[in-house]
PDB file of N, CA and C in Angstrom:
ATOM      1  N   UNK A   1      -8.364  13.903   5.586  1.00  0.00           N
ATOM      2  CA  UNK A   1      -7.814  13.298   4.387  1.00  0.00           C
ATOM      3  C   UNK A   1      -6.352  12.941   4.626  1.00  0.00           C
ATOM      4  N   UNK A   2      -6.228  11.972   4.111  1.00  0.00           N
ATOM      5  CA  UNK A   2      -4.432  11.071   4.286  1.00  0.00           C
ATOM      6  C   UNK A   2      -3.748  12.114   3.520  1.00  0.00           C
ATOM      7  N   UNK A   3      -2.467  12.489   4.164  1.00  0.00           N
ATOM      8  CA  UNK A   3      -1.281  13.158   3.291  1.00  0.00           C
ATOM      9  C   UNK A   3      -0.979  12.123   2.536  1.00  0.00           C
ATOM     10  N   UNK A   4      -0.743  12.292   1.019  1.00  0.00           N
ATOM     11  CA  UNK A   4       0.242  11.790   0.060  1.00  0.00           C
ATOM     12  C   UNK A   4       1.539  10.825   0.641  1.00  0.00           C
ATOM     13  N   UNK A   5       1.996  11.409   1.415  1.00  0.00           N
ATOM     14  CA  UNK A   5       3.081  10.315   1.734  1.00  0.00           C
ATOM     15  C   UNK A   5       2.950   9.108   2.464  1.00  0.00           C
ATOM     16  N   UNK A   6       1.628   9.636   3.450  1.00  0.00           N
ATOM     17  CA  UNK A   6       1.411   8.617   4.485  1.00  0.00           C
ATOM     18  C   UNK A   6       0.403   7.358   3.875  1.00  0.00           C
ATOM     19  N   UNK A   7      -0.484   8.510   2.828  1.00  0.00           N
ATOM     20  CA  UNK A   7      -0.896   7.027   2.309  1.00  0.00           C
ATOM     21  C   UNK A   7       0.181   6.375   1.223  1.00  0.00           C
ATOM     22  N   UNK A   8       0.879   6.752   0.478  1.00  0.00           N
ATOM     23  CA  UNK A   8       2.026   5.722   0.339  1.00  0.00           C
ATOM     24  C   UNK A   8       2.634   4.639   0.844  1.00  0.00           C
ATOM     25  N   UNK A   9       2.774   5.089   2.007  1.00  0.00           N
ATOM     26  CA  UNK A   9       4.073   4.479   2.706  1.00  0.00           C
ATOM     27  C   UNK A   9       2.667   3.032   3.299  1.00  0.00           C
ATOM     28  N   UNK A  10       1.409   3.449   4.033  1.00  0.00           N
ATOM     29  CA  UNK A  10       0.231   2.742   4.162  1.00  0.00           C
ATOM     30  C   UNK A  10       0.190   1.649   2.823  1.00  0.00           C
ATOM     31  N   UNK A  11      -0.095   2.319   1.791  1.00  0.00           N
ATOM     32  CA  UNK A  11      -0.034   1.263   0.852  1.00  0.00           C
ATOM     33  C   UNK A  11       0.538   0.441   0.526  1.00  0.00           C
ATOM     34  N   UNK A  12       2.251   1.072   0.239  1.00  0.00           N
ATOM     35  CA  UNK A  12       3.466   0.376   0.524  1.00  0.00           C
ATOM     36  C   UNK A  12       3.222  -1.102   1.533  1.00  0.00           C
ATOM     37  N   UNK A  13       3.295  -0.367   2.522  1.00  0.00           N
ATOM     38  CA  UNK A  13       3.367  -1.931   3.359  1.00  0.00           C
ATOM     39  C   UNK A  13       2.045  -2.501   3.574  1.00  0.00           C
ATOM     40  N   UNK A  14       0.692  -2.659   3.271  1.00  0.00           N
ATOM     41  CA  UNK A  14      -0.097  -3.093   3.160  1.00  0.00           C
ATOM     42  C   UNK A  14       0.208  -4.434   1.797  1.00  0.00           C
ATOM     43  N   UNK A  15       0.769  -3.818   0.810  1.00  0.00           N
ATOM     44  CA  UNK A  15       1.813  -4.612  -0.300  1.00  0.00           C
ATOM     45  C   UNK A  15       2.043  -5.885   0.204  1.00  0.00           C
ATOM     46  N   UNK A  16       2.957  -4.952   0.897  1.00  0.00           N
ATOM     47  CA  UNK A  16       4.388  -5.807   1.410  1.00  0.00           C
ATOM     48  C   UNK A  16       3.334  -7.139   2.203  1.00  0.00           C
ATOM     49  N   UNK A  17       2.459  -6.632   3.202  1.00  0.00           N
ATOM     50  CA  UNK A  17       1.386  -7.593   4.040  1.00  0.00           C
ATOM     51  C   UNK A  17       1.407  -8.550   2.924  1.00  0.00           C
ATOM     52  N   UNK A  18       0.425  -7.954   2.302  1.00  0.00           N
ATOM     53  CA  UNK A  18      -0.442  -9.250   1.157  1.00  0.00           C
ATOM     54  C   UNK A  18       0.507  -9.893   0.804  1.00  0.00           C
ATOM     55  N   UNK A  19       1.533  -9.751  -0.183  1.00  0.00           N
ATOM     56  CA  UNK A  19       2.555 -10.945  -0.725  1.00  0.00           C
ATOM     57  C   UNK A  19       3.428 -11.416  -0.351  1.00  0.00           C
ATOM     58  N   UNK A  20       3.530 -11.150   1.399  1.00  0.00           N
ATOM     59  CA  UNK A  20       4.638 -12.027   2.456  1.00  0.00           C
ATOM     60  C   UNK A  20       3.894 -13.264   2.031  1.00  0.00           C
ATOM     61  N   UNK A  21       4.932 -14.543   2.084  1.00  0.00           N
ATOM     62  CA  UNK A  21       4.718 -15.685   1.911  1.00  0.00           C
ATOM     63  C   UNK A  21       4.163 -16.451   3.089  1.00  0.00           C
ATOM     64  N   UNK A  22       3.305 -17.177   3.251  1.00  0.00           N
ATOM     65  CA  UNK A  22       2.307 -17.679   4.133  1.00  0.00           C
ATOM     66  C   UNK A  22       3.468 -18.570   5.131  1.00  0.00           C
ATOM     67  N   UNK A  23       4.138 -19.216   4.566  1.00  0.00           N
ATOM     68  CA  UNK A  23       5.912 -19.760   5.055  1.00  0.00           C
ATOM     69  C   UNK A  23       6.874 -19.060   5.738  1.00  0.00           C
ATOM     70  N   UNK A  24       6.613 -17.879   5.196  1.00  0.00           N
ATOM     71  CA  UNK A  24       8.549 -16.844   5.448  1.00  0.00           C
ATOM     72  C   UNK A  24       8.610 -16.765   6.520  1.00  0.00           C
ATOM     73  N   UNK A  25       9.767 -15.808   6.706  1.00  0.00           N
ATOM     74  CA  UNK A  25      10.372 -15.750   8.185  1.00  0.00           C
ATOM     75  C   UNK A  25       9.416 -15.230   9.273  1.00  0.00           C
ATOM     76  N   UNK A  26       8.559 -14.057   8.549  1.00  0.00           N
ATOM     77  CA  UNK A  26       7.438 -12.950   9.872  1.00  0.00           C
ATOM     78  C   UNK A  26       6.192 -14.406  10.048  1.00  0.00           C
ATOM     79  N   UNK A  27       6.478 -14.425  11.631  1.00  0.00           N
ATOM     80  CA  UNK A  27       5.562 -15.459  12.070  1.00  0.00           C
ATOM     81  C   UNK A  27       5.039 -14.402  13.563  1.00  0.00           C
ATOM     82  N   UNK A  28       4.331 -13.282  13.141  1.00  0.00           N
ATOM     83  CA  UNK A  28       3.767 -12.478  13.814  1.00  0.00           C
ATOM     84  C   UNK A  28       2.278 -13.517  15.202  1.00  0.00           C
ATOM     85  N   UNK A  29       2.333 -13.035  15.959  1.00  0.00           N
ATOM     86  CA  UNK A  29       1.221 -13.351  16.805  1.00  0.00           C
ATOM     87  C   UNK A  29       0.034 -13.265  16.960  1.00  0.00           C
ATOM     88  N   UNK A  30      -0.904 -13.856  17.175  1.00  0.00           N
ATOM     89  CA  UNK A  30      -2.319 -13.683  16.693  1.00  0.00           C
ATOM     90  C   UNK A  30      -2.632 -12.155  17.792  1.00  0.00           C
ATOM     91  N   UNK A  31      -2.352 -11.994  18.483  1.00  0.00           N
ATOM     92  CA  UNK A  31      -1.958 -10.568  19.390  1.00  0.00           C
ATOM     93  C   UNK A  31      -1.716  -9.214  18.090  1.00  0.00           C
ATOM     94  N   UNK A  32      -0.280  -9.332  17.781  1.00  0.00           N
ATOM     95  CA  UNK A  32      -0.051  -8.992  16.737  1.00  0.00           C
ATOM     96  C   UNK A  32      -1.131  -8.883  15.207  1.00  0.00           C
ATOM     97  N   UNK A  33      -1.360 -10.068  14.897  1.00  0.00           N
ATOM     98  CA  UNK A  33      -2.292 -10.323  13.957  1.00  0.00           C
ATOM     99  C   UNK A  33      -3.558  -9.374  13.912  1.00  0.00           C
ATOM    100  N   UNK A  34      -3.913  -9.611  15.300  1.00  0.00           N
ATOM    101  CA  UNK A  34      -5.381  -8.686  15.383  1.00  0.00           C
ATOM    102  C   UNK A  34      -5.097  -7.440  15.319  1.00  0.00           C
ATOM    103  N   UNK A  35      -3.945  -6.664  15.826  1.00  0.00           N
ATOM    104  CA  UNK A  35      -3.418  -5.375  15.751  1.00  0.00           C
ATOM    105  C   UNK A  35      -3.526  -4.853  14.621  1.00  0.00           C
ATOM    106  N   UNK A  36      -2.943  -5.361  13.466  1.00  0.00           N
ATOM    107  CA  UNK A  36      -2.767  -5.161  11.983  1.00  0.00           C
ATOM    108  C   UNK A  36      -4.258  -5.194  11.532  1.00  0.00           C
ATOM    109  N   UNK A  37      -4.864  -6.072  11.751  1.00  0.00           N
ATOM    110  CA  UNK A  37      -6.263  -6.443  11.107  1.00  0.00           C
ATOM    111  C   UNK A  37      -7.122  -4.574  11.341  1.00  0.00           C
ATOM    112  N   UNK A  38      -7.008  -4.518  12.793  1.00  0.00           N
ATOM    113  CA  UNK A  38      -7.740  -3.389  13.259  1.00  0.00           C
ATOM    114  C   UNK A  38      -7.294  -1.989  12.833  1.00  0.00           C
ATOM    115  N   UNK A  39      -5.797  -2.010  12.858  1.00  0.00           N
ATOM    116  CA  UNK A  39      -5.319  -0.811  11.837  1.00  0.00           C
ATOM    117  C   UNK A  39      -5.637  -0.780  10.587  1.00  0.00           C
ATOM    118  N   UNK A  40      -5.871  -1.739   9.962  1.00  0.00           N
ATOM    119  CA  UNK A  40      -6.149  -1.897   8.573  1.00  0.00           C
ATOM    120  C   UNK A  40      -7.820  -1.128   8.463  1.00  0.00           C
ATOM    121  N   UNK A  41      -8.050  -1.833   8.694  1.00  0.00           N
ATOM    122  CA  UNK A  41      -9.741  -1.214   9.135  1.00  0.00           C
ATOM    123  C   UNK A  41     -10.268  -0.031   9.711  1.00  0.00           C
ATOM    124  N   UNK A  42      -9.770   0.743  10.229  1.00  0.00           N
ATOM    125  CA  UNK A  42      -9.291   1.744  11.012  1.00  0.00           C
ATOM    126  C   UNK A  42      -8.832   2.780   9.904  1.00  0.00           C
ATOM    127  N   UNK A  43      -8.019   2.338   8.995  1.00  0.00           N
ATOM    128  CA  UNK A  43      -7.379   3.259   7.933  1.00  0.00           C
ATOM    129  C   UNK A  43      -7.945   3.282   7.070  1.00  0.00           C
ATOM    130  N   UNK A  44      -8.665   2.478   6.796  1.00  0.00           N
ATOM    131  CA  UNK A  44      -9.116   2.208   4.977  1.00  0.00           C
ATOM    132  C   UNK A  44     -10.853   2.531   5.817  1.00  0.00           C
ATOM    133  N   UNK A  45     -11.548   2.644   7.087  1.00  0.00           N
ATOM    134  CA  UNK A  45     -13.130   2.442   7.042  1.00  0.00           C
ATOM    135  C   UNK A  45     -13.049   3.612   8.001  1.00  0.00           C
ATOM    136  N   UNK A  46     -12.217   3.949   8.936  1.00  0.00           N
ATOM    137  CA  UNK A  46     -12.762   4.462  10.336  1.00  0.00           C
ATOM    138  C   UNK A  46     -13.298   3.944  11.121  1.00  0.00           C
ATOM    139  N   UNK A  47     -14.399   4.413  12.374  1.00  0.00           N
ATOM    140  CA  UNK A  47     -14.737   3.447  13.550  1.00  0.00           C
ATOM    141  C   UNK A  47     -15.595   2.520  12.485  1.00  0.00           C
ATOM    142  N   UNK A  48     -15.693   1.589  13.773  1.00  0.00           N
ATOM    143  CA  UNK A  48     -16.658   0.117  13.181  1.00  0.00           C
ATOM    144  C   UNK A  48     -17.900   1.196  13.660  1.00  0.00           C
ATOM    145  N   UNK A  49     -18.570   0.152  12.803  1.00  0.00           N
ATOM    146  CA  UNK A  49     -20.272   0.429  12.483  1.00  0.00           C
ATOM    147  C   UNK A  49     -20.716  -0.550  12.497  1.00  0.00           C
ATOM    148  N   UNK A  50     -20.681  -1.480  12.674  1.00  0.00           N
ATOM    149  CA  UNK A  50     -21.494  -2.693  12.617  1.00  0.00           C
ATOM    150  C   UNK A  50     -21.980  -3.578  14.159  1.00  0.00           C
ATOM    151  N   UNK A  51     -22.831  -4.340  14.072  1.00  0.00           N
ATOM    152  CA  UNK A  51     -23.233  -5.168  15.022  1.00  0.00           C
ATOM    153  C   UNK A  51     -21.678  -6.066  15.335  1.00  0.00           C
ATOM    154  N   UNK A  52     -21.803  -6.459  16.840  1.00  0.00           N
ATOM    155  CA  UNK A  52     -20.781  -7.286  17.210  1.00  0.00           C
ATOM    156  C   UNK A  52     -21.450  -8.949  17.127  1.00  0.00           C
ATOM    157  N   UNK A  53     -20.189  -9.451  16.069  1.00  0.00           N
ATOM    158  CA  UNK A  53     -20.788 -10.731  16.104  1.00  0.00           C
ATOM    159  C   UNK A  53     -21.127 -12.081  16.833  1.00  0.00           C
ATOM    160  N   UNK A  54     -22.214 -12.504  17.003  1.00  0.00           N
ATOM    161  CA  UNK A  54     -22.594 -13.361  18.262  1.00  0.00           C
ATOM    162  C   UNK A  54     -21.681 -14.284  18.718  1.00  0.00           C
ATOM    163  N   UNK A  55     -21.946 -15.275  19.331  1.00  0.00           N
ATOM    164  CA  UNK A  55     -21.006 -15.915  20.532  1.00  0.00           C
ATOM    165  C   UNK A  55     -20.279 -17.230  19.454  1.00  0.00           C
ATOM    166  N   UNK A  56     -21.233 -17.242  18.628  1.00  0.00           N
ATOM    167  CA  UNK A  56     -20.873 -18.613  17.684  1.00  0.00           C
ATOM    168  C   UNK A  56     -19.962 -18.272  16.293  1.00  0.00           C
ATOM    169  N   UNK A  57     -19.255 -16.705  16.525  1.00  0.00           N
ATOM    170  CA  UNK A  57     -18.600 -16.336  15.805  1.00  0.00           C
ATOM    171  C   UNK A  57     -17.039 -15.833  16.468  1.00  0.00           C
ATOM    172  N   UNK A  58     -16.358 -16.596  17.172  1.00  0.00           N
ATOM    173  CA  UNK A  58     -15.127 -16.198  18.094  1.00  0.00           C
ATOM    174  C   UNK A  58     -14.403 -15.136  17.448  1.00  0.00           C
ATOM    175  N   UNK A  59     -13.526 -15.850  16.247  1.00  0.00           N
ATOM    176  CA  UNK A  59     -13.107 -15.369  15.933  1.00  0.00           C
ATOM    177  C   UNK A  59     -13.167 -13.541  14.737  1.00  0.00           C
ATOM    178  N   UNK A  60     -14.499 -13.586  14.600  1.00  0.00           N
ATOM    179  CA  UNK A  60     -15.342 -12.172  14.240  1.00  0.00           C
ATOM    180  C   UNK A  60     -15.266 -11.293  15.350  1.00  0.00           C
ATOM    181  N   UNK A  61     -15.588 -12.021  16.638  1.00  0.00           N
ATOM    182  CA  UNK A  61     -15.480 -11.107  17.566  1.00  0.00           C
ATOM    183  C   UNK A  61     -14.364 -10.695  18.157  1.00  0.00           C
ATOM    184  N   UNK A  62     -13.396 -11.290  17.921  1.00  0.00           N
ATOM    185  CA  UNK A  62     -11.727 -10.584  18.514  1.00  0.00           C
ATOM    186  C   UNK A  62     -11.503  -9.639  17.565  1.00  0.00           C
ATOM    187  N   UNK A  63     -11.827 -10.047  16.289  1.00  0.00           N
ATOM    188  CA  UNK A  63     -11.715  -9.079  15.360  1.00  0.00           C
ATOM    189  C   UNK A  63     -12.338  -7.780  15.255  1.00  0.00           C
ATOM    190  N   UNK A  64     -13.260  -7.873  15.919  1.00  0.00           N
ATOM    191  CA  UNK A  64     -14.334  -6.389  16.355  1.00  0.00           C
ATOM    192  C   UNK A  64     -14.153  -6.044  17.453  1.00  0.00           C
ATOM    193  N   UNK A  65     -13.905  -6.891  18.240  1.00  0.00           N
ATOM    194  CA  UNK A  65     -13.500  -5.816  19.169  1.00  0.00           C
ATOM    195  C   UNK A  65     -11.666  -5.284  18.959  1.00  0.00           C
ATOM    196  N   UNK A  66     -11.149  -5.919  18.639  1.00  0.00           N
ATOM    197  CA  UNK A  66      -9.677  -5.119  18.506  1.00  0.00           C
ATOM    198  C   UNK A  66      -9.636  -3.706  17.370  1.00  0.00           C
ATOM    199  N   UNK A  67     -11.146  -4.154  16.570  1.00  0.00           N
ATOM    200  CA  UNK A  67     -11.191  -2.936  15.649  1.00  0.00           C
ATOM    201  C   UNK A  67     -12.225  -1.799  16.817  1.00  0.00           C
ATOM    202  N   UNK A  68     -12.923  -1.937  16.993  1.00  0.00           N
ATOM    203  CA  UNK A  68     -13.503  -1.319  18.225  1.00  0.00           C
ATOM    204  C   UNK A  68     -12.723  -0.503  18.964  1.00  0.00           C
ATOM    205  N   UNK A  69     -11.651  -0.889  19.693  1.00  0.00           N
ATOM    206  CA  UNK A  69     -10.855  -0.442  20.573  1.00  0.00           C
ATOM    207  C   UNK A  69     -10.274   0.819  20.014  1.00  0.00           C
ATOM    208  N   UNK A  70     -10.508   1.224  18.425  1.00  0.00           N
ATOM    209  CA  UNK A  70      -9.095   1.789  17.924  1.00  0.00           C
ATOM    210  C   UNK A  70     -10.424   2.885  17.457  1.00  0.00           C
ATOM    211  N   UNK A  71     -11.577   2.832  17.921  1.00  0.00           N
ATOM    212  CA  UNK A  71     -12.627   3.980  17.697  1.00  0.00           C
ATOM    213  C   UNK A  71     -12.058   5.490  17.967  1.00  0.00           C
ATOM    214  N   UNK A  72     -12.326   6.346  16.976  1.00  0.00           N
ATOM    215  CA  UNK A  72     -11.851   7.701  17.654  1.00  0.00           C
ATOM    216  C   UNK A  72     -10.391   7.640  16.990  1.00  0.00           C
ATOM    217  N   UNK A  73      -9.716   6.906  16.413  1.00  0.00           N
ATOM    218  CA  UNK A  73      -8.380   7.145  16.291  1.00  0.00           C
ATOM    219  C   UNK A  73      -8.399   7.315  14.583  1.00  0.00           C
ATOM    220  N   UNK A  74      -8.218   8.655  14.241  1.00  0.00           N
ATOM    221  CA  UNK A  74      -8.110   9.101  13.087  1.00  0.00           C
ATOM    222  C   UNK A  74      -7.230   8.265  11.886  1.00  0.00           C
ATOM    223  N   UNK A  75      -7.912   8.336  10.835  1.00  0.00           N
ATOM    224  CA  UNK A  75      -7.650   7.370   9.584  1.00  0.00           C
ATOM    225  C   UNK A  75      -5.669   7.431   9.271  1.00  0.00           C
ATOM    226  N   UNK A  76      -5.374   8.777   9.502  1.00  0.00           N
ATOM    227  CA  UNK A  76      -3.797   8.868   9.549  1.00  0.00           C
ATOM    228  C   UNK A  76      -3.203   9.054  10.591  1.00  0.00           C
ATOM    229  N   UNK A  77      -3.549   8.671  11.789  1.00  0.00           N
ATOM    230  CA  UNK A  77      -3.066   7.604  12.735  1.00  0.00           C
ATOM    231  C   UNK A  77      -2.809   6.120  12.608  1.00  0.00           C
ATOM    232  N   UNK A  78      -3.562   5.831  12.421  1.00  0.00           N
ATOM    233  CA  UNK A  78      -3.733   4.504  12.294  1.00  0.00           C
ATOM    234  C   UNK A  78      -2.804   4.053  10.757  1.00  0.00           C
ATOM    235  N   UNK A  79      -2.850   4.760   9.598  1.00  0.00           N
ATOM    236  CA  UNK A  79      -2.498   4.347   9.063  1.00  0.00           C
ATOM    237  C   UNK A  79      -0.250   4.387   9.647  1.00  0.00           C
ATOM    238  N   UNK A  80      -0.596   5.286   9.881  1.00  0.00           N
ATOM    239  CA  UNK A  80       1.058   5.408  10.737  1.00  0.00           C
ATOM    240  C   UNK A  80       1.583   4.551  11.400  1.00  0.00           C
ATOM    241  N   UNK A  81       0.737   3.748  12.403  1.00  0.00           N
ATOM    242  CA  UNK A  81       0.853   2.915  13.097  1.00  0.00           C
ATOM    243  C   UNK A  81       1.004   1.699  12.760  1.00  0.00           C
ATOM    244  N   UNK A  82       0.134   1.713  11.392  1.00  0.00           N
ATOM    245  CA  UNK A  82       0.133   0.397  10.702  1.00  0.00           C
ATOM    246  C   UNK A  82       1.478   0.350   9.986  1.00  0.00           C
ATOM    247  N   UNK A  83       1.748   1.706   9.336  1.00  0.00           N
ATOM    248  CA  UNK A  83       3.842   1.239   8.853  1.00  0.00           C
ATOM    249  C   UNK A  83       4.107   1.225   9.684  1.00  0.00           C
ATOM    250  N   UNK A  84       4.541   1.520  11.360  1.00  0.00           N
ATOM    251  CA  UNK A  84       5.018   1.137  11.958  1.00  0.00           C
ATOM    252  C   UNK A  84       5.202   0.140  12.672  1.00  0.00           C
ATOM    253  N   UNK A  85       3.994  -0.887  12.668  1.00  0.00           N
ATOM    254  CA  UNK A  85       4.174  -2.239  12.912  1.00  0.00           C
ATOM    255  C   UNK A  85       5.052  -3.207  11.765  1.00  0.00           C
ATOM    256  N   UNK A  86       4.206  -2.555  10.663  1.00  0.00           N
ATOM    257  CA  UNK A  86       4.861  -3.758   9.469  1.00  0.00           C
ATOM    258  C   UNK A  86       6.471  -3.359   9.731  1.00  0.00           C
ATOM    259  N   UNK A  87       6.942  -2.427  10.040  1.00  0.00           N
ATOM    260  CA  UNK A  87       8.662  -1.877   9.932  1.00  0.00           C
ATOM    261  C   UNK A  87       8.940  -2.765  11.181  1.00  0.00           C
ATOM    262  N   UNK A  88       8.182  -2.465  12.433  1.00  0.00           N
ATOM    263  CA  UNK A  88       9.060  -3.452  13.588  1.00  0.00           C
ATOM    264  C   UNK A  88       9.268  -4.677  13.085  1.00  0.00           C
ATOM    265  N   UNK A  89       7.920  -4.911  12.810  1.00  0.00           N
ATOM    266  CA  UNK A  89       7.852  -6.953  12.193  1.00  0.00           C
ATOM    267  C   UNK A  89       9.068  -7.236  11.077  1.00  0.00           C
ATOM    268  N   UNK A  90       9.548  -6.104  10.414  1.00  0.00           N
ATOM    269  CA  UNK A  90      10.043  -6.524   9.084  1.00  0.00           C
ATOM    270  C   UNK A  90      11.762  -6.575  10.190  1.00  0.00           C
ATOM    271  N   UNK A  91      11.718  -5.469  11.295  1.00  0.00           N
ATOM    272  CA  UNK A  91      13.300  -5.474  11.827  1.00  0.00           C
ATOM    273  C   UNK A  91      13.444  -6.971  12.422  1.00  0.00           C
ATOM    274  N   UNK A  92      12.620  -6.435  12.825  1.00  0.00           N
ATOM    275  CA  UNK A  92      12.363  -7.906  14.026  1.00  0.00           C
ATOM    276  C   UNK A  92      12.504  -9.396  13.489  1.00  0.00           C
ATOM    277  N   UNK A  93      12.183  -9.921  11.990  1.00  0.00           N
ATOM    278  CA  UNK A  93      12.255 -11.232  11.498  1.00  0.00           C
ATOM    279  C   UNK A  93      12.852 -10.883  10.150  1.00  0.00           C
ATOM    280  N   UNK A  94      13.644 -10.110   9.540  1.00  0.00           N
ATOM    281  CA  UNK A  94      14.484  -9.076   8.752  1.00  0.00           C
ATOM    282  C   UNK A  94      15.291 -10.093   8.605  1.00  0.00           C
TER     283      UNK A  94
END
């Protein structure tokens, strides 16, 4: 179970994710991009469970497998990791 603070601070910048402006300054990398996607998923589901999607689905499949990769890595890990990306991204284009 998430400590109180960590899911805060998780929520917090999950926030912050959703209502960055599609325009603004964080012009993160699809590298990047998939990182976040898989922490997100990772925090809020745990490992993937699902079928990997076929060949005519590219972009499903970067997405499963970058969530894939992060199998085994506990829900408050990940969620840690995930403020800690949104904090670099936010220093970094700040």
């Amino acid at each position: 179970m998430a400590t109180t603070d960590i899911l805060q601070k998780f929520e917090a910048a999950v926030e912050r994710v959703r209502t960055a402006p599609a325009d603004g300054p964080i012009r993160p990398s699809n590298e990047i991009k998939l990182r976040m996607y898989a922490l997100f998923r990772q925090a809020s589901e745990g490992d993937v469970d699902s079928k990997r999607p076929g060949l005519l689905d590219p972009v499903g499949r970067f997405k499963y497998d970058a969530w894939a990769k992060l199998s085994g890595t506990s829900k408050d890990a990940a969620m840690q990791d995930y403020v800690a990306e949104v904090e670099a991204l936010e220093r970094k284009y700040g």
